[in-house]
Protein backbone atom coordinates (compact mmCIF):
# COMPACT_ATOMS: atom_id res chain seq x y z
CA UNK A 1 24.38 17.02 26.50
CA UNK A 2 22.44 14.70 23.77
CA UNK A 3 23.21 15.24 20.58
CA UNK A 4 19.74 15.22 18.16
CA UNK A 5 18.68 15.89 14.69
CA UNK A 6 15.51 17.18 13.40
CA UNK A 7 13.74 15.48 10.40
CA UNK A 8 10.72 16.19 8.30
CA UNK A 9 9.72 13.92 5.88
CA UNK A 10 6.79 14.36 3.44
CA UNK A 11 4.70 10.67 2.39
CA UNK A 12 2.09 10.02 0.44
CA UNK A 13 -0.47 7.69 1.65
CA UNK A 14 -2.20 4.97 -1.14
CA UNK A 15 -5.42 3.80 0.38
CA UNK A 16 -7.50 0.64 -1.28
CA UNK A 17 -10.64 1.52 -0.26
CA UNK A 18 -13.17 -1.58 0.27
CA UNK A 19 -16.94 -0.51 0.89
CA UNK A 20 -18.66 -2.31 3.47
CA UNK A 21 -21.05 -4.29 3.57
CA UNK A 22 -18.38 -6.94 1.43
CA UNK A 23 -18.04 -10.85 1.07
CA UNK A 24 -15.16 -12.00 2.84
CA UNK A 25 -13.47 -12.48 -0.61
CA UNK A 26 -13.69 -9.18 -1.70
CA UNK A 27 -11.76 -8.53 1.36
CA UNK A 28 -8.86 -10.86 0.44
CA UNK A 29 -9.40 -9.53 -3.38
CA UNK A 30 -8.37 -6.31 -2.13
CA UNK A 31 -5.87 -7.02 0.64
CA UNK A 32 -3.72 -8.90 -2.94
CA UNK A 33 -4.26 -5.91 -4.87
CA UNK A 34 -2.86 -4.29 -2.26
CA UNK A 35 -0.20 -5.93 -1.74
CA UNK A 36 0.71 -6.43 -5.31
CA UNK A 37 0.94 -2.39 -5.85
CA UNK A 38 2.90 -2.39 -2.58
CA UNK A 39 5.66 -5.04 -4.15
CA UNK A 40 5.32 -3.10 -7.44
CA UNK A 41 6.29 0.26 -6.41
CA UNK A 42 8.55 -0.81 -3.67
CA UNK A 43 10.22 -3.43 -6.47
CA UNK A 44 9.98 -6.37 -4.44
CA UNK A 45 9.54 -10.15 -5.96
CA UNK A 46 6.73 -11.94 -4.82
CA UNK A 47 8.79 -14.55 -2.95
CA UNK A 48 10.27 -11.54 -0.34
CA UNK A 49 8.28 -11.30 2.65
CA UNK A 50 6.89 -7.99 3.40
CA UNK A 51 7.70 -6.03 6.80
CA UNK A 52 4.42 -6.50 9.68
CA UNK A 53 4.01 -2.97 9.28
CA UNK A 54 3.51 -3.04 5.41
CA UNK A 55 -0.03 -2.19 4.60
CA UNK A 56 -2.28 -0.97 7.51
CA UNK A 57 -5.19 -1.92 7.53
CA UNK A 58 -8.13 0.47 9.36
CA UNK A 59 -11.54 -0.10 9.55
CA UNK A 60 -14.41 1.98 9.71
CA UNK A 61 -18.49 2.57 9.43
CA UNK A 62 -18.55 2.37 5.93
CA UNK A 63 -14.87 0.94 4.59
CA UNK A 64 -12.01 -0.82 4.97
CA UNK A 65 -8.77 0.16 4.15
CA UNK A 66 -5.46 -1.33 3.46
CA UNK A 67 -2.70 1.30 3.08
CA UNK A 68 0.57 1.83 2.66
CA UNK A 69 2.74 5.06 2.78
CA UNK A 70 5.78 6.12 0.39
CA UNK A 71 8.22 9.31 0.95
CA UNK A 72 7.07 12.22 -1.82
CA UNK A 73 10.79 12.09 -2.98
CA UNK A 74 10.75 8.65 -3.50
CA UNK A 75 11.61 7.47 -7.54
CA UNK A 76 9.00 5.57 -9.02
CA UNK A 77 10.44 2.01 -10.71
CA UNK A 78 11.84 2.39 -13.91
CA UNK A 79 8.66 0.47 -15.87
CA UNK A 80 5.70 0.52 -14.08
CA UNK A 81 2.62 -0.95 -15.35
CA UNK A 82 -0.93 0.80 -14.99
CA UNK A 83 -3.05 -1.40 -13.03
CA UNK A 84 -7.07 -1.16 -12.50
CA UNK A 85 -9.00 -1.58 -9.65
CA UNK A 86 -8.49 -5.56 -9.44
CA UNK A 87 -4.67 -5.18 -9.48
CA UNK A 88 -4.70 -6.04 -13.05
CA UNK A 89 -2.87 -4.29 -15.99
CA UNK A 90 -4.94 -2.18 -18.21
């Protein structure tokens, strides 16, 4: 007989939402902010190569967005800067 085990785990999904209609910069604007709150929360350096699964990246009528999901339990980083919409620190 297999032995199994059940888990449930709870994630919160952070979406960067990019209306559409958008120049093809705005589009790599947001894909780096993206990726930069990604690396922050996760505590990565910028040289470490991300996983392929990442940020996901769905598009739709009116959007696109990049996401990325972290477990509810998860610890925030120790310092963690407040960052507008660019990816910037406020």
């Amino acid at each position: 007989m297999a032995t199994w085990t059940r888990r449930e785990i709870d994630v919160r999904r952070i979406d960067h939402v990019l209306p559409v209609p958008a120049a093809g910069a705005a589009l790599y604007q947001a894909m780096a902010a993206a990726e930069a709150h990604y690396r922050r929360r996760f505590g990565l350096p910028s040289d470490t190569v991300l996983p392929d699964d990442a940020l996901r990246i769905t598009v739709t009528d009116d959007a696109v967005v990049i996401a990325y999901e972290v477990a509810v339990d998860m610890p925030a980083p120790a310092a963690r800067a407040v960052l507008g919409q660019d990816g910037g620190q406020q």
